[in-house]
C-alpha atoms as a PDB file:
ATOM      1  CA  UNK A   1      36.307 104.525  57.589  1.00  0.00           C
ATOM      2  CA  UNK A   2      36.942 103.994  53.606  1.00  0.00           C
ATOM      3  CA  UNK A   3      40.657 103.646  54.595  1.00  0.00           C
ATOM      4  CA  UNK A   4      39.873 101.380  57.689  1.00  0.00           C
ATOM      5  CA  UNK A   5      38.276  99.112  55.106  1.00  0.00           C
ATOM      6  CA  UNK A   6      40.514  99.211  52.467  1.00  0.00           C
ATOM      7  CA  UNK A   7      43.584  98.708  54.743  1.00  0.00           C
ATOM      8  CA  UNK A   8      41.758  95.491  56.002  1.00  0.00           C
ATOM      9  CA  UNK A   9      40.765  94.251  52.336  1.00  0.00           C
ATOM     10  CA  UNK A  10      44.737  94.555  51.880  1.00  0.00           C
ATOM     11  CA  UNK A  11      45.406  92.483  55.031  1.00  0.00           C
ATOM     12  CA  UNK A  12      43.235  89.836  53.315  1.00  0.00           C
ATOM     13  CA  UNK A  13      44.927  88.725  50.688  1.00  0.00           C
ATOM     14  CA  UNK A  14      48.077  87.054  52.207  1.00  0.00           C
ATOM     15  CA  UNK A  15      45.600  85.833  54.862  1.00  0.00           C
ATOM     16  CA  UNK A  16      43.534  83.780  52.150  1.00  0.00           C
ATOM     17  CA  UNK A  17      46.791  83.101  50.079  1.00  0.00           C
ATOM     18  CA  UNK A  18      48.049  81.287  53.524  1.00  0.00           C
ATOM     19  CA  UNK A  19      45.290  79.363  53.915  1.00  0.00           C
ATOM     20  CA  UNK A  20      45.287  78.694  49.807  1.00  0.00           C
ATOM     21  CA  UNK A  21      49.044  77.666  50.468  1.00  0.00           C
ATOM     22  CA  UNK A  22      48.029  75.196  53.656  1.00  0.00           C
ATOM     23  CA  UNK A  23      45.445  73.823  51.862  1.00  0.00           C
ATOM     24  CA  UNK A  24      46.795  72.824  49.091  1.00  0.00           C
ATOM     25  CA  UNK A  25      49.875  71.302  50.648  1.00  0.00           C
ATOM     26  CA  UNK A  26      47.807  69.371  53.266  1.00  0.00           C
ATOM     27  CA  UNK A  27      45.483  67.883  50.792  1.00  0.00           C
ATOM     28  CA  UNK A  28      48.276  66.618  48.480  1.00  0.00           C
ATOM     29  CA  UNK A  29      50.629  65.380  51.208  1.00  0.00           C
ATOM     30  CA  UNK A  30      47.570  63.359  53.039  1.00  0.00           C
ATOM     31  CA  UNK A  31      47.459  59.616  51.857  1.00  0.00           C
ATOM     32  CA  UNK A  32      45.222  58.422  49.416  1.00  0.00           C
ATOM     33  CA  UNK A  33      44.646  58.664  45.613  1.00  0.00           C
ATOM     34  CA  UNK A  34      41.968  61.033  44.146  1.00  0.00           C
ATOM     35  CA  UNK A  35      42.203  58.996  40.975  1.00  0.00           C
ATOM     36  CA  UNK A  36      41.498  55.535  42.933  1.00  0.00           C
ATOM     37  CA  UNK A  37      38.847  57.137  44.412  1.00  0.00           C
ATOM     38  CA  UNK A  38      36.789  58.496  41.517  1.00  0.00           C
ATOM     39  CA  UNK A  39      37.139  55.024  39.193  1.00  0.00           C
ATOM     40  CA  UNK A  40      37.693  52.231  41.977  1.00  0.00           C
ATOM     41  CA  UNK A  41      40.881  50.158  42.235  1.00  0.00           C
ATOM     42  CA  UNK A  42      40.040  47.657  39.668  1.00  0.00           C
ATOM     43  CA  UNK A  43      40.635  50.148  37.008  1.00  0.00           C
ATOM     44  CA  UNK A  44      43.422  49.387  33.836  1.00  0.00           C
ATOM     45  CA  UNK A  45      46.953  50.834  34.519  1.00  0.00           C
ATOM     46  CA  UNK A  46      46.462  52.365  31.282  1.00  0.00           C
ATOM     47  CA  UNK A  47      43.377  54.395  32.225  1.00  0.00           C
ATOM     48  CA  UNK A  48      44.463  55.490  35.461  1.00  0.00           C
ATOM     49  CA  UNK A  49      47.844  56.706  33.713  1.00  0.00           C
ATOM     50  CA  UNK A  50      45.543  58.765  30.969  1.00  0.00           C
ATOM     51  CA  UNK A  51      43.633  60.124  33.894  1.00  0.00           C
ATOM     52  CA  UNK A  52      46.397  61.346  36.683  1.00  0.00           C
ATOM     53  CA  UNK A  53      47.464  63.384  33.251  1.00  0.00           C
ATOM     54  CA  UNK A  54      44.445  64.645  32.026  1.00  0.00           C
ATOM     55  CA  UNK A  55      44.307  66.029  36.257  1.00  0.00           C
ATOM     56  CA  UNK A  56      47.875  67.237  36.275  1.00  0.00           C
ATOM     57  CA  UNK A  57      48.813  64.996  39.005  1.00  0.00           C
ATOM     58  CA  UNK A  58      51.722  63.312  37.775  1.00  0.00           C
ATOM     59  CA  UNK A  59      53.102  67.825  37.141  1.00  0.00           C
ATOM     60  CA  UNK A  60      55.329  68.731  39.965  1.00  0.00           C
ATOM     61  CA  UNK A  61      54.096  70.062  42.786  1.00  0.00           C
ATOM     62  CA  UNK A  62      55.267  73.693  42.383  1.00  0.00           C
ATOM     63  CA  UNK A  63      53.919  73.834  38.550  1.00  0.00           C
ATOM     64  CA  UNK A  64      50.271  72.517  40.064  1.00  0.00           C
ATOM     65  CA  UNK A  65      49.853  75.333  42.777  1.00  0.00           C
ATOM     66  CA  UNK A  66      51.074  77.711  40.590  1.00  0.00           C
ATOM     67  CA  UNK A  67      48.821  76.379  37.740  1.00  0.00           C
ATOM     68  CA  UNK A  68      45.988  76.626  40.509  1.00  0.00           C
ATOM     69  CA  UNK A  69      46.918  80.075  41.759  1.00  0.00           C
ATOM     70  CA  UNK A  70      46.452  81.388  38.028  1.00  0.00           C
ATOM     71  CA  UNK A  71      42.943  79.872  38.321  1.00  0.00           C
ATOM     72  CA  UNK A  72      41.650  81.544  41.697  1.00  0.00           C
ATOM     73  CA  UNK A  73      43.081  84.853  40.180  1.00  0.00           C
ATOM     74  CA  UNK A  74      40.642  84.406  37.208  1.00  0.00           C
ATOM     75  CA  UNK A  75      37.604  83.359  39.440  1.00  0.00           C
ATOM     76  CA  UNK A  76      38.664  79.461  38.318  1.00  0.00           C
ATOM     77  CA  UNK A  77      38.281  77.491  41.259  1.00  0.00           C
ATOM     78  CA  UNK A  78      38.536  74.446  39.237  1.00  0.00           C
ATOM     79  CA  UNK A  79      36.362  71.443  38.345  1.00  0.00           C
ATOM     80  CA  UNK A  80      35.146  69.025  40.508  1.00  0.00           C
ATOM     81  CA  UNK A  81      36.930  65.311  40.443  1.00  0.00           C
ATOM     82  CA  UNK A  82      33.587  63.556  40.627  1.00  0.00           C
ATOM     83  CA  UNK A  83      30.877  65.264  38.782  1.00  0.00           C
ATOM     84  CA  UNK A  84      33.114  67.654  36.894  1.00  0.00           C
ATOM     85  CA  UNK A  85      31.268  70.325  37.386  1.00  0.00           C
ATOM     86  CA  UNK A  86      33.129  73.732  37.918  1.00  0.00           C
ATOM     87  CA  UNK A  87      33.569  74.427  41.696  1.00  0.00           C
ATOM     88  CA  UNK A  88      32.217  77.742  41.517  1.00  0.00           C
ATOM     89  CA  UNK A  89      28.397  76.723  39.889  1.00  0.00           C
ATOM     90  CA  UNK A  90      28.762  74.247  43.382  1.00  0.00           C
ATOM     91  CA  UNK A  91      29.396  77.017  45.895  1.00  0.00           C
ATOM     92  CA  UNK A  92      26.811  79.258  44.450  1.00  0.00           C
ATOM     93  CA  UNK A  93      24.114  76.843  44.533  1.00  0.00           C
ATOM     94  CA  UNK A  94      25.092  75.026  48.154  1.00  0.00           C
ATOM     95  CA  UNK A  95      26.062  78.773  50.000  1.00  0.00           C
ATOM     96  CA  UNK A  96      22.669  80.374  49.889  1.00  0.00           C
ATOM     97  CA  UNK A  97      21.250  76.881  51.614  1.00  0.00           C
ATOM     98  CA  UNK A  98      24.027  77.384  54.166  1.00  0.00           C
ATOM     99  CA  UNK A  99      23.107  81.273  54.617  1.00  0.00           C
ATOM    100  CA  UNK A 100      19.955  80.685  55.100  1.00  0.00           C
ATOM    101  CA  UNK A 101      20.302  78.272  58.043  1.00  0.00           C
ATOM    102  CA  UNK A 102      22.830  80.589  59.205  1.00  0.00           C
ATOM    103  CA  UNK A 103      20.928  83.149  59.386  1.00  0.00           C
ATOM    104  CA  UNK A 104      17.877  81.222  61.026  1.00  0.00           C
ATOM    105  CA  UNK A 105      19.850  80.023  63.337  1.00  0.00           C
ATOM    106  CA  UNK A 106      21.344  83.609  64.256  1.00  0.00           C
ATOM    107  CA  UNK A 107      17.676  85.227  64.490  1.00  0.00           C
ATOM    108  CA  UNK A 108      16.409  82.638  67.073  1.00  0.00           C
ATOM    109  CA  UNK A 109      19.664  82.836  69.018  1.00  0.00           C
ATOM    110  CA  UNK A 110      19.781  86.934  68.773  1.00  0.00           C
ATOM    111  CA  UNK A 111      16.084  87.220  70.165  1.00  0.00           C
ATOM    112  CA  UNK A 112      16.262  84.193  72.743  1.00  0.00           C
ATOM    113  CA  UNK A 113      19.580  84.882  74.211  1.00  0.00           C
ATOM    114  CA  UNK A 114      19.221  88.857  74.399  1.00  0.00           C
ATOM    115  CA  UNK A 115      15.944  88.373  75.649  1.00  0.00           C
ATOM    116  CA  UNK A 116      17.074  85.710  78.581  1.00  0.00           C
ATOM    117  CA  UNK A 117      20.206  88.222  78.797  1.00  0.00           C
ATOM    118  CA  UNK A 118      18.049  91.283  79.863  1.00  0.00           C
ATOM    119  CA  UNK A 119      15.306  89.393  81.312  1.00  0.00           C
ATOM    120  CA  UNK A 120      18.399  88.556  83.866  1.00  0.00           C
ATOM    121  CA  UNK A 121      19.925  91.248  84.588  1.00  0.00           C
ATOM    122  CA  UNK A 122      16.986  93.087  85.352  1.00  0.00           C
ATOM    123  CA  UNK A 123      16.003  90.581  87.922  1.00  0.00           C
ATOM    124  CA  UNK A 124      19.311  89.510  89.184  1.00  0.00           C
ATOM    125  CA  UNK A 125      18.798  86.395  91.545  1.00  0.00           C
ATOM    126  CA  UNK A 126      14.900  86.081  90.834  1.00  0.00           C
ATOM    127  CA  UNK A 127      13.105  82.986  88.591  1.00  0.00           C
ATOM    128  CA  UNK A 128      14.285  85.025  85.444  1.00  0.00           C
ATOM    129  CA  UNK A 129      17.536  85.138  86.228  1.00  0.00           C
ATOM    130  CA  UNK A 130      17.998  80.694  87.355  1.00  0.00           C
ATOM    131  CA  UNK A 131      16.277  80.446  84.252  1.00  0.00           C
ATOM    132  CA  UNK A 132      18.576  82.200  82.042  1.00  0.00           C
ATOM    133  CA  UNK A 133      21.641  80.998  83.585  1.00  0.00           C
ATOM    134  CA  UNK A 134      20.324  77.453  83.211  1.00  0.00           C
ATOM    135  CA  UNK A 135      19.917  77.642  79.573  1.00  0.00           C
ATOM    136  CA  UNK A 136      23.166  78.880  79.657  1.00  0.00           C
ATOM    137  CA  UNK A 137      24.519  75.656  81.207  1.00  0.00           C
ATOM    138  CA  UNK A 138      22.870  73.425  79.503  1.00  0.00           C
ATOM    139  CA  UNK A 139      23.327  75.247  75.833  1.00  0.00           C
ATOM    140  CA  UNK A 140      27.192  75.107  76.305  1.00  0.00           C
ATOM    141  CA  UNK A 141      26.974  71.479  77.698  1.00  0.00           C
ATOM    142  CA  UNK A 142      25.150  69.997  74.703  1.00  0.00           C
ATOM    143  CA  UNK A 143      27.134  69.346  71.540  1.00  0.00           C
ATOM    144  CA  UNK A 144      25.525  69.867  68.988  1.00  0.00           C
ATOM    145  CA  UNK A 145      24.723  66.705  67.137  1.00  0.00           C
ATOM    146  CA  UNK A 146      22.975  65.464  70.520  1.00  0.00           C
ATOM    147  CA  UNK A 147      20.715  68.683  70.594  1.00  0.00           C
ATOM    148  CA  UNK A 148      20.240  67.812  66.889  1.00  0.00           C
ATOM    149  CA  UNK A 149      19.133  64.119  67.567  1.00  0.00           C
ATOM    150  CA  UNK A 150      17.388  64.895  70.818  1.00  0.00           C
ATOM    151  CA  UNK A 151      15.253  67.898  68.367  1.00  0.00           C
ATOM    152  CA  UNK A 152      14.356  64.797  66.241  1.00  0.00           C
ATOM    153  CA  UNK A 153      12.843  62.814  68.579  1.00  0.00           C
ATOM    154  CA  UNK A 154      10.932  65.010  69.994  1.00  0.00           C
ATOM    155  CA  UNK A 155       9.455  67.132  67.640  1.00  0.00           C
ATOM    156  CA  UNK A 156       9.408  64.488  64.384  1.00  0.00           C
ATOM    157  CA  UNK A 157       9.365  61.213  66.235  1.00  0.00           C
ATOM    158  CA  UNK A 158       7.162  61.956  69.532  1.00  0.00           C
ATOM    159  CA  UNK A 159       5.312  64.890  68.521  1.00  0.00           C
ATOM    160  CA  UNK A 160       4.880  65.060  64.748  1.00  0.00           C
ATOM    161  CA  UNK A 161       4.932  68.672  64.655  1.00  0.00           C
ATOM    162  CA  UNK A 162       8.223  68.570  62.372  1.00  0.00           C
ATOM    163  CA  UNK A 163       9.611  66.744  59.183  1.00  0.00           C
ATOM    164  CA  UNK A 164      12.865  64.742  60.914  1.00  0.00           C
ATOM    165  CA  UNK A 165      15.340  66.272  57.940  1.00  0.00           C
ATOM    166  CA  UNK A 166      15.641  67.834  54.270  1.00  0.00           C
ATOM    167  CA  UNK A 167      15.203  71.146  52.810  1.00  0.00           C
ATOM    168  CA  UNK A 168      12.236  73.040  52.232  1.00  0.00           C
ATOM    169  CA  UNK A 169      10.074  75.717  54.021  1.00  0.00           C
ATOM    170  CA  UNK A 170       9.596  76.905  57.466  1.00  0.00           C
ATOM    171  CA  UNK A 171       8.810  74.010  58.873  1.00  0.00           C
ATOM    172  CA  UNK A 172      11.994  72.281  57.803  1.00  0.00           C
ATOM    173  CA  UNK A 173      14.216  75.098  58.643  1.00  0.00           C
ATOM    174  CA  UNK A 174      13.234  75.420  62.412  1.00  0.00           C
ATOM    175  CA  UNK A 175      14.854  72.185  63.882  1.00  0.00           C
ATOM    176  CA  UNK A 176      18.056  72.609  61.995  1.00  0.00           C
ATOM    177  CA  UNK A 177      18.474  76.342  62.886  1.00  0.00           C
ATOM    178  CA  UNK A 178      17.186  75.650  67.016  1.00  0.00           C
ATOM    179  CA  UNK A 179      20.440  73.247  66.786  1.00  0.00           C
ATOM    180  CA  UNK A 180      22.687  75.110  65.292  1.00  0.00           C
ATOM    181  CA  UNK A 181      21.869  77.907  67.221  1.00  0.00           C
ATOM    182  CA  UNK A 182      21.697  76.080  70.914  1.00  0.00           C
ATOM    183  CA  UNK A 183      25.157  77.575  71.756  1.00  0.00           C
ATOM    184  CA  UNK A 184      24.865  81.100  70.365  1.00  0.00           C
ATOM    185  CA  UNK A 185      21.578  81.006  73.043  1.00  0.00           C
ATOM    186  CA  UNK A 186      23.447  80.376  75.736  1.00  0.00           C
ATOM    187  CA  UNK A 187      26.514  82.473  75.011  1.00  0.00           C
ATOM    188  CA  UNK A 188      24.594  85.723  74.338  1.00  0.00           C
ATOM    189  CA  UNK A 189      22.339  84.737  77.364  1.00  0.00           C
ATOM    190  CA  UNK A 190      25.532  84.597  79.814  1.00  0.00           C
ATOM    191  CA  UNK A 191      27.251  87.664  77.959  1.00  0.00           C
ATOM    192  CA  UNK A 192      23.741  89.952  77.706  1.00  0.00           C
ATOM    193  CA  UNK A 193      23.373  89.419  81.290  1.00  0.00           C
ATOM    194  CA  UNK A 194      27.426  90.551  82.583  1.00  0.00           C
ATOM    195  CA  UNK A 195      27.066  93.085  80.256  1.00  0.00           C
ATOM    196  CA  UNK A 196      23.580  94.759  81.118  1.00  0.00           C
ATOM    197  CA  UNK A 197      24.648  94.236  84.948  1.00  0.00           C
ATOM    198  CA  UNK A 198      27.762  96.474  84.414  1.00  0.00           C
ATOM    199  CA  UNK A 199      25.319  98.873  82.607  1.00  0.00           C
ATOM    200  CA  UNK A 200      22.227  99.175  84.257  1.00  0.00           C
ATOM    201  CA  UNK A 201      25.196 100.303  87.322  1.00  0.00           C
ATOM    202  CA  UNK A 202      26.821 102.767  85.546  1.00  0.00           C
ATOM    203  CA  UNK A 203      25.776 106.979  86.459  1.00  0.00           C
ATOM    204  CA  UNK A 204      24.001 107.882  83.551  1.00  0.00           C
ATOM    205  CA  UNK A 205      21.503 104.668  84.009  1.00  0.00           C
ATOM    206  CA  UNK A 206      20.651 106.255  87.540  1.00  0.00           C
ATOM    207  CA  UNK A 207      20.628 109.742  86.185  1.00  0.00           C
ATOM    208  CA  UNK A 208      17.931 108.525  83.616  1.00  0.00           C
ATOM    209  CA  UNK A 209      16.204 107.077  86.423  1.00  0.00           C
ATOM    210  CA  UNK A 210      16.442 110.325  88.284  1.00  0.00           C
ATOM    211  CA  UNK A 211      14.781 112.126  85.651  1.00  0.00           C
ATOM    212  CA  UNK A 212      12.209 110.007  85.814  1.00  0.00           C
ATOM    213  CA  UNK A 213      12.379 108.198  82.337  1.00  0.00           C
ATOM    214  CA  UNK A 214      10.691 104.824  82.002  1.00  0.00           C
ATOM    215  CA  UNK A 215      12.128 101.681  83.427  1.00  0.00           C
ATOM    216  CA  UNK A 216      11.608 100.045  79.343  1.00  0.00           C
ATOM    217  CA  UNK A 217      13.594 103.182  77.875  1.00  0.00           C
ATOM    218  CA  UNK A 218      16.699 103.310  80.638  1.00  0.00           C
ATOM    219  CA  UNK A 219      16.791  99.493  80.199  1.00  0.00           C
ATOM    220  CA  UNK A 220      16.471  99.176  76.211  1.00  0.00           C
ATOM    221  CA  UNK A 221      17.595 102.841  75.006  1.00  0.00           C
ATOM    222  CA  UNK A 222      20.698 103.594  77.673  1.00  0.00           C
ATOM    223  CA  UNK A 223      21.515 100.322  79.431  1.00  0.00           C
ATOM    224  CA  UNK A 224      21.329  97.684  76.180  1.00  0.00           C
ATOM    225  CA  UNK A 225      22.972 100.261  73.802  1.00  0.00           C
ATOM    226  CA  UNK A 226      26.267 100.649  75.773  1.00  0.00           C
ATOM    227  CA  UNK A 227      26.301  96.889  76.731  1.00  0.00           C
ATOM    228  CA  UNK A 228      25.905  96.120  72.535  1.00  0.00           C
ATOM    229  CA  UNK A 229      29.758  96.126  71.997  1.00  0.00           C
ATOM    230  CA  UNK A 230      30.644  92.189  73.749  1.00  0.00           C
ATOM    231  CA  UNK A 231      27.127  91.072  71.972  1.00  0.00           C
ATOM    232  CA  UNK A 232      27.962  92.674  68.782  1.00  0.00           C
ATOM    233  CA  UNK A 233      31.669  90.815  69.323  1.00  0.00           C
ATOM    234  CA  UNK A 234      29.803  87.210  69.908  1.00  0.00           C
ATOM    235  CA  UNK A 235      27.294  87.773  67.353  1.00  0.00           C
ATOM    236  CA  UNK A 236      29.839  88.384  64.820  1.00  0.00           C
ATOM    237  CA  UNK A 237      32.063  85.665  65.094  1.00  0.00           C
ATOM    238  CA  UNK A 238      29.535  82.883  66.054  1.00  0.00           C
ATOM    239  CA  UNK A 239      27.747  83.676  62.435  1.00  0.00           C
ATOM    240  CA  UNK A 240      31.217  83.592  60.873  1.00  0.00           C
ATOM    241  CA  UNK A 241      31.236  80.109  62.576  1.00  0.00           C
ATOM    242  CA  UNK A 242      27.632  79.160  61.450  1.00  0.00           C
ATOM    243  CA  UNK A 243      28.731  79.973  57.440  1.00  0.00           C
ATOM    244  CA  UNK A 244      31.999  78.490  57.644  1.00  0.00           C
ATOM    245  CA  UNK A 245      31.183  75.141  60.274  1.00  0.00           C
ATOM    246  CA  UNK A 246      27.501  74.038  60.307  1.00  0.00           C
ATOM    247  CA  UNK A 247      28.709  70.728  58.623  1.00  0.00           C
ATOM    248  CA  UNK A 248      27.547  68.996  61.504  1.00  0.00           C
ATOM    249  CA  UNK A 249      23.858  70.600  61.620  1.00  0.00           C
ATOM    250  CA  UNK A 250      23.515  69.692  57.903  1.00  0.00           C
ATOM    251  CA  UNK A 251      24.743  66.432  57.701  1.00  0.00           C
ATOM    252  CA  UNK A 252      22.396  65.603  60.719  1.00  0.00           C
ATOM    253  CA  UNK A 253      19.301  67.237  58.803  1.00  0.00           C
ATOM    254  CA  UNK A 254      20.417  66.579  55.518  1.00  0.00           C
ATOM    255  CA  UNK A 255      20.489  70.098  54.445  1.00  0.00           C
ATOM    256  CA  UNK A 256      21.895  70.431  50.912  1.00  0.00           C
ATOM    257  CA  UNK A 257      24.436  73.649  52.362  1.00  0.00           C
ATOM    258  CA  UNK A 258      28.195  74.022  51.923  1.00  0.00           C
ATOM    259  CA  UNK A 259      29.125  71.924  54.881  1.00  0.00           C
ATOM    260  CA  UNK A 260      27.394  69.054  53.876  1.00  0.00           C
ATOM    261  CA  UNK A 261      29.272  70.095  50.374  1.00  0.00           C
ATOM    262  CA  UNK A 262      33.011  69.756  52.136  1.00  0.00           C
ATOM    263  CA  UNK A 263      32.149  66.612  53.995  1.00  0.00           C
ATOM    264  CA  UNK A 264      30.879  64.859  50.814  1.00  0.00           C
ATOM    265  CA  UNK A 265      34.142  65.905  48.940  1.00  0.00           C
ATOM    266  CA  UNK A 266      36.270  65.088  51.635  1.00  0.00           C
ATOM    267  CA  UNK A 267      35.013  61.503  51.375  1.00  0.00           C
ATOM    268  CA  UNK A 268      35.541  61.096  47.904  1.00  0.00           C
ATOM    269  CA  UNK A 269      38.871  62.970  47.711  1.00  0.00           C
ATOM    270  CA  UNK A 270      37.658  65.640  45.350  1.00  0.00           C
ATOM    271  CA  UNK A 271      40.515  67.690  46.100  1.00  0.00           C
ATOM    272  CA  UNK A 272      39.648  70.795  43.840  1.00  0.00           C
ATOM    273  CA  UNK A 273      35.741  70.776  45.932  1.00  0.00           C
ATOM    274  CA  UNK A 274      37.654  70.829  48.907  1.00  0.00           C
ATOM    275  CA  UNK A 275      40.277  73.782  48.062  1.00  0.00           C
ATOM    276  CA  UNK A 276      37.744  76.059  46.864  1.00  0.00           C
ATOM    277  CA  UNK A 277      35.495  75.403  49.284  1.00  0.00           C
ATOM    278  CA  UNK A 278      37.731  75.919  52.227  1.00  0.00           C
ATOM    279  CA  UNK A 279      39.179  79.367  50.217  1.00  0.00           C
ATOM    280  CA  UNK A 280      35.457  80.486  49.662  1.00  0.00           C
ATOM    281  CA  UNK A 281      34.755  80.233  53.269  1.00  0.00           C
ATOM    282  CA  UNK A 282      37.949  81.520  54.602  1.00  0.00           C
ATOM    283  CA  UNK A 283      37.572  84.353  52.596  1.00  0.00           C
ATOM    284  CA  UNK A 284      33.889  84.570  54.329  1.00  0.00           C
ATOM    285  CA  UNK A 285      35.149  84.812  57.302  1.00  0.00           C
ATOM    286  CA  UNK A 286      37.239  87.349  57.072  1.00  0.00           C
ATOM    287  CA  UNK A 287      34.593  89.460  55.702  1.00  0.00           C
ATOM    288  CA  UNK A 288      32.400  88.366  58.378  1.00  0.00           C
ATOM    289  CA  UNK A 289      34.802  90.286  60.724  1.00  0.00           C
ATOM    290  CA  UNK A 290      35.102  93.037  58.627  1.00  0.00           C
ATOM    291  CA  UNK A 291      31.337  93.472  59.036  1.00  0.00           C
ATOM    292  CA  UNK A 292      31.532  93.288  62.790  1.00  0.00           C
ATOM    293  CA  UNK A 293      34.358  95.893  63.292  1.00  0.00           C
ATOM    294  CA  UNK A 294      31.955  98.331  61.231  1.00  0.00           C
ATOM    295  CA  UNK A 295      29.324  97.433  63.435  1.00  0.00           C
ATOM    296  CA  UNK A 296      31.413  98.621  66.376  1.00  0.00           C
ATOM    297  CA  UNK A 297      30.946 102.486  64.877  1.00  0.00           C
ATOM    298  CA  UNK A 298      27.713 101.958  64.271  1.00  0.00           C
ATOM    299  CA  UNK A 299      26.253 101.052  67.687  1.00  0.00           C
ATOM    300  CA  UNK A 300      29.312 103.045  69.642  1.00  0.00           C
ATOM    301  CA  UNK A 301      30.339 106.528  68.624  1.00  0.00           C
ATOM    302  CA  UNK A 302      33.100 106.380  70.903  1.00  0.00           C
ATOM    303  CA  UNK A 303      34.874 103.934  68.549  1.00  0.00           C
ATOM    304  CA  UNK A 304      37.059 105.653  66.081  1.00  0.00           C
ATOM    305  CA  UNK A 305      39.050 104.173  62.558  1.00  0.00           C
ATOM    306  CA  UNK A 306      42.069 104.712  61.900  1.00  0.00           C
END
């Protein structure tokens, strides 16, 4: 397994120096002037000169990404445009915000959608199982900034129960993290349920059931544990999605995470926010997969590294 790992870790870095590469290109190609945007238009000729030098802007374009490169080998991920603040000090204050939500998000989703998942297939075509596959429906259906908006209303508008946005405790946690996690619901819902179907009809759930074990342990212990692999596969990559794309969630509840980080640089054209925030989360990802694959071995023997 070391070697699995390592050989993956290896296939990472031209992976995150592609999407360094892309980045950077894209960001300096796209219209618009960083230094326009961080002093206004009605600035001197003379001080926007002094400034597009002090940024290296007016260096050619190979000499900048290679003067960048040197920087992200270091741990530089250079200074913001706006506040001038190092990049770095911003991702490690914004990304726990982000995990967190992420990981509320993934909790409520886990237990809800399992739950529906099994619920389902244990009672194929009963109440259980229209009301599993109608959360389904309507989880996929709803984007999620009109789950977000419809969450508002009812629970901080109508009801009260809620604050409406902003970071804090529990209570201001919940509504983001329900929206976020809407889809991941219905996914694991739909996937739980095809998977514990093929399961629960497999031989060694009826030999179980011969041998007169429990109905809880065949379903939970036999049936759920050899259906874990597709679960495993969508809880893995929709929390890779969650770190790396819940701007929408947080600019909705004004949660002070790394998406709402990126969109606020990408107004302002603070192009070294943007790089090392997109390279930070890439490189996320990938570990996020990483994580899954060993998860694999974990919950199936049968899967082998090599």
């Amino acid at each position: 397994m070391l070697a699995f790992i390592a050989r993956r870790l290896l296939l990472a870095i031209p992976t995150l120096f592609g999407v360094l590469v892309v980045a950077f290109l894209l960001l300096y190609i796209a219209p618009g002037d960083p230094v326009t945007a961080m002093i206004g238009e009605r600035a001197d000729a003379e001080t926007i000169a002094r400034l597009r030098k002090e940024l290296r802007l007016d260096d050619p374009v190979p000499q900048r990404f290679a003067h960048y490169v040197g920087g992200v080998v270091r741990g530089d991920l250079g200074r913001s445009y706006i506040t001038n603040r190092p990049i770095r000090n911003d991702i490690v204050e914004r990304f726990p915000k982000t995990l967190q939500l992420a990981g509320a998000a993934m909790l409520l989703a886990s237990i809800i959608g399992i739950s529906l998942g099994v619920l389902s297939a244990r009672n194929p075509g009963g109440w259980a199982d229209r009301l599993a596959l109608g959360v389904a429906y309507l989880g996929i259906s709803f984007p999620v900034y009109w789950v977000g908006l419809l969450l508002i209303l009812l629970f901080a508008v109508t009801l009260h129960w809620l604050p409406p946005s902003g970071y804090g405790g529990l209570r201001y946690l919940l509504l983001p993290a329900l929206a976020l996690g809407m889809r991941s619901i219905a996914f694991l819902a739909r996937m739980t349920r095809s998977a514990m179907l093929e399961s629960l009809a497999a031989d060694y759930v009826r030999t179980a059931r011969a041998k007169g074990v429990r109905e809880s342990v065949v379903t939970m212990r036999h049936a759920l544990r050899n259906a874990m692999i597709p679960i495993i596969t969508v809880l893995g990559l929709d929390f890779g999605a969650y770190l790396t794309g819940s701007i929408l969630t947080e600019t909705i509840f004004s949660w002070p995470g790394l998406g709402r980080y990126v969109v606020n640089a990408i107004a302002r054209r603070d192009l070294p926010a943007i790089q090392g925030s997109v390279l930070f989360l890439s490189a996320i990802f990938v570990l996020v997969n990483l994580l899954t694959d060993l998860a694999y071995a974990k919950t199936d023997p049968r899967v082998a590294f090599r």
